[in-house]
N, C-alpha and C. Protein backbone atom coordinates (compact mmCIF):
# COMPACT_ATOMS: atom_id res chain seq x y z
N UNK A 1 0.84 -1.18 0.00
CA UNK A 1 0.00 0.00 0.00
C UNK A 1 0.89 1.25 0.00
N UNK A 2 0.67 2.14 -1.04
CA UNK A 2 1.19 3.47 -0.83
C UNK A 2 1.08 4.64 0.29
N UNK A 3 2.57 4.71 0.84
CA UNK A 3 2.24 5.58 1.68
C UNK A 3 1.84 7.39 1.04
N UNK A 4 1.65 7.79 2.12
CA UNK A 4 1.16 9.46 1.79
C UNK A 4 2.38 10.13 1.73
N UNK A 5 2.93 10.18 1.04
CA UNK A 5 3.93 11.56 1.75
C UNK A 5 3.37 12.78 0.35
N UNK A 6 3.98 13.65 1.54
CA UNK A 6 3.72 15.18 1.12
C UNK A 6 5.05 16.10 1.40
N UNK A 7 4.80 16.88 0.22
CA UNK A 7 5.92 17.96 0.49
C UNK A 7 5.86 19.09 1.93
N UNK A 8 6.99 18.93 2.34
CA UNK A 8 7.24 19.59 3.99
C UNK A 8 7.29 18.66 4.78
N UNK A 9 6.82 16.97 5.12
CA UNK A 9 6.38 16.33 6.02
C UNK A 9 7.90 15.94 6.18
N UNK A 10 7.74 15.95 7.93
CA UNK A 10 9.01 15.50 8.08
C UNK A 10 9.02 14.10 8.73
N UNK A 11 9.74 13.17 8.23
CA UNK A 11 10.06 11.43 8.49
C UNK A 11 11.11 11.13 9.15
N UNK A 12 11.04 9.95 9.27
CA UNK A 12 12.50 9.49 9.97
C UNK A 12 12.96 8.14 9.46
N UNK A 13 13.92 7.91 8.59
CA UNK A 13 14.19 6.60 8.04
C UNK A 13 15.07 5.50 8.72
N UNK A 14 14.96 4.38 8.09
CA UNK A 14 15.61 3.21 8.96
C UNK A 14 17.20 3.77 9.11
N UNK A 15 17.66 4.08 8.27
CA UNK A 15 19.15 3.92 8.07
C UNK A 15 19.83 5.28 8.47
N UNK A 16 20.66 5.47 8.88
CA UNK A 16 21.19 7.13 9.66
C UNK A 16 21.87 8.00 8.55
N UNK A 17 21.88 8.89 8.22
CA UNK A 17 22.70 9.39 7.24
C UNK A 17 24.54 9.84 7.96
N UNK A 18 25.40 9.76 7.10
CA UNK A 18 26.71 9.60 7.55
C UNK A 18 26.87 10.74 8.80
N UNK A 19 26.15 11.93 8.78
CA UNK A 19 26.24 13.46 9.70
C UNK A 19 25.74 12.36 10.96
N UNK A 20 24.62 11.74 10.64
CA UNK A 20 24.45 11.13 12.34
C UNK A 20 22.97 11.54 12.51
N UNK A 21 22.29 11.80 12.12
CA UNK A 21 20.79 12.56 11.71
C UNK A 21 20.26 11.06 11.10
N UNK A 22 19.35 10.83 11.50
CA UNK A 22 17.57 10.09 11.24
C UNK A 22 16.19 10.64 10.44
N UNK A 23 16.65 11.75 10.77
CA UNK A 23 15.78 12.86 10.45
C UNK A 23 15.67 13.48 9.12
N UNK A 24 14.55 13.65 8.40
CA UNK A 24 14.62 14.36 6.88
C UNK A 24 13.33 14.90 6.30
N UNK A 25 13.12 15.87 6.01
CA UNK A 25 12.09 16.76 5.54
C UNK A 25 11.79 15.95 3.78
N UNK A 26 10.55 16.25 3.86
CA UNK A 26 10.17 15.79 2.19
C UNK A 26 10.52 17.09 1.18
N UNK A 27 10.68 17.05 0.63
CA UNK A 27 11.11 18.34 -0.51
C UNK A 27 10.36 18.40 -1.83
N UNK A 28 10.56 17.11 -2.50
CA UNK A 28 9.91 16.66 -3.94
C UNK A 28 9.14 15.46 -3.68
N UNK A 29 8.17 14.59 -4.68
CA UNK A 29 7.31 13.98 -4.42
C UNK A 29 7.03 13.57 -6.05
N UNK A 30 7.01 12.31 -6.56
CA UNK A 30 6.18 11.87 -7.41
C UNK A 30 6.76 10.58 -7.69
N UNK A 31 7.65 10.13 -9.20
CA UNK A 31 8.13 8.85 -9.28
C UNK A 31 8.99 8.81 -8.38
N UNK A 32 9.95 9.99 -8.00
CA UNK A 32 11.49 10.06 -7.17
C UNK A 32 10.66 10.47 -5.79
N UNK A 33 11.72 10.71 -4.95
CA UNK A 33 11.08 11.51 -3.99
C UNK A 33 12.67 12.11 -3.27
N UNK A 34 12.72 13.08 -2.93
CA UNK A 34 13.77 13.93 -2.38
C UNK A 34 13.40 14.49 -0.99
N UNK A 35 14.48 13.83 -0.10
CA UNK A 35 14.61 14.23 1.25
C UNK A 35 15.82 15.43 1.56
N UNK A 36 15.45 15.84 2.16
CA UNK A 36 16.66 16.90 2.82
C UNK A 36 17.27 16.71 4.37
N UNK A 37 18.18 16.45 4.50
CA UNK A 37 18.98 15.66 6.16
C UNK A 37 18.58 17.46 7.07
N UNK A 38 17.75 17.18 8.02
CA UNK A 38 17.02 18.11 8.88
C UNK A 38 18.48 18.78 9.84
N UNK A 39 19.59 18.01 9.61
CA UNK A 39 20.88 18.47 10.12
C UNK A 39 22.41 18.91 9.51
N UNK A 40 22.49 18.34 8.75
CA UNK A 40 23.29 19.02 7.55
C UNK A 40 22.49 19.44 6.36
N UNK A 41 21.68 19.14 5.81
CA UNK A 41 21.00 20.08 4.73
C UNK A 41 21.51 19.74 3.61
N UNK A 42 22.07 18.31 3.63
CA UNK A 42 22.31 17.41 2.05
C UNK A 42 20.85 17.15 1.58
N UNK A 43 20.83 17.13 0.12
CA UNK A 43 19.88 16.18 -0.34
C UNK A 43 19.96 15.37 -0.87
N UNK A 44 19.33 14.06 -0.45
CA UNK A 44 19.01 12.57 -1.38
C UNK A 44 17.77 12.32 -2.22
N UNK A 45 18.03 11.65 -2.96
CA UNK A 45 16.65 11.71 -4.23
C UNK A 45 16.83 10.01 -4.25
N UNK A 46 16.03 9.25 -4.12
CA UNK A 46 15.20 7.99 -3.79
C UNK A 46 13.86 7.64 -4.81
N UNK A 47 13.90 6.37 -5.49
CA UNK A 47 13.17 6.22 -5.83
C UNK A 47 11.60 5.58 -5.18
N UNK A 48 10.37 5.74 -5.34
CA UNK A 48 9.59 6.37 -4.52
C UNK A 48 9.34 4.72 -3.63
N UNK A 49 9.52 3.51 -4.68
CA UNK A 49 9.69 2.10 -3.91
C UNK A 49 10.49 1.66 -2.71
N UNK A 50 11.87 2.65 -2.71
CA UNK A 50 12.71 2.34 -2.11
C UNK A 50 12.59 3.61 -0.80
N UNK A 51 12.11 4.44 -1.26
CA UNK A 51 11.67 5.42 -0.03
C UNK A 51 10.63 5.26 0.85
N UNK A 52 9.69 4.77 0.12
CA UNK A 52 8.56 3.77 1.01
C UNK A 52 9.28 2.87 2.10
N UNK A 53 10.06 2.21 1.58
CA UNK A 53 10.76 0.98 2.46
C UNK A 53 11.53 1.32 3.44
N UNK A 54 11.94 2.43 2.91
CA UNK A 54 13.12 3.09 4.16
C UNK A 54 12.77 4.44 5.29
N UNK A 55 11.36 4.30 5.01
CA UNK A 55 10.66 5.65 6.10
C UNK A 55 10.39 4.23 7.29
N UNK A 56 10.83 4.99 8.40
CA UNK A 56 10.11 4.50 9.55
C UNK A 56 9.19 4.71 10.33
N UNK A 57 8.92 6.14 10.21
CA UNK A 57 8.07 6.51 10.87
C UNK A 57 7.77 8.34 10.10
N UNK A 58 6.40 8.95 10.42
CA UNK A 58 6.39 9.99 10.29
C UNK A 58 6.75 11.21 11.54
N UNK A 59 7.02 11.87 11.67
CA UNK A 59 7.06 12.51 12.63
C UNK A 59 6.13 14.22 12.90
């Protein structure tokens, strides 16, 4: 089942990003989906199967 995400919502994924942050804001949204690290302010772009899989939770 497809989750909801929306642009601004902020998540928290399984895996930590290298800064040490869990944490990531939604940015973009459709086939891709683009997070932004809520602590360094990198962005990752994920395809939307594999971003599904790797959100853990919403926050």
């Amino acid at each position: 089942m497809a989750l909801d995400l929306k642009v601004g919502s902020l998540v928290e994924l399984k895996k930590q990003h290298p800064c040490g942050s869990k944490e990531f804001t939604i940015t973009r949204t459709g086939a891709d989906v683009k997070f932004k690290c809520n602590n360094c302010g990198r962005v990752i772009m994920l395809d939307r199967e594999t971003a599904e899989k790797r959100i853990k939770k919403f926050l």
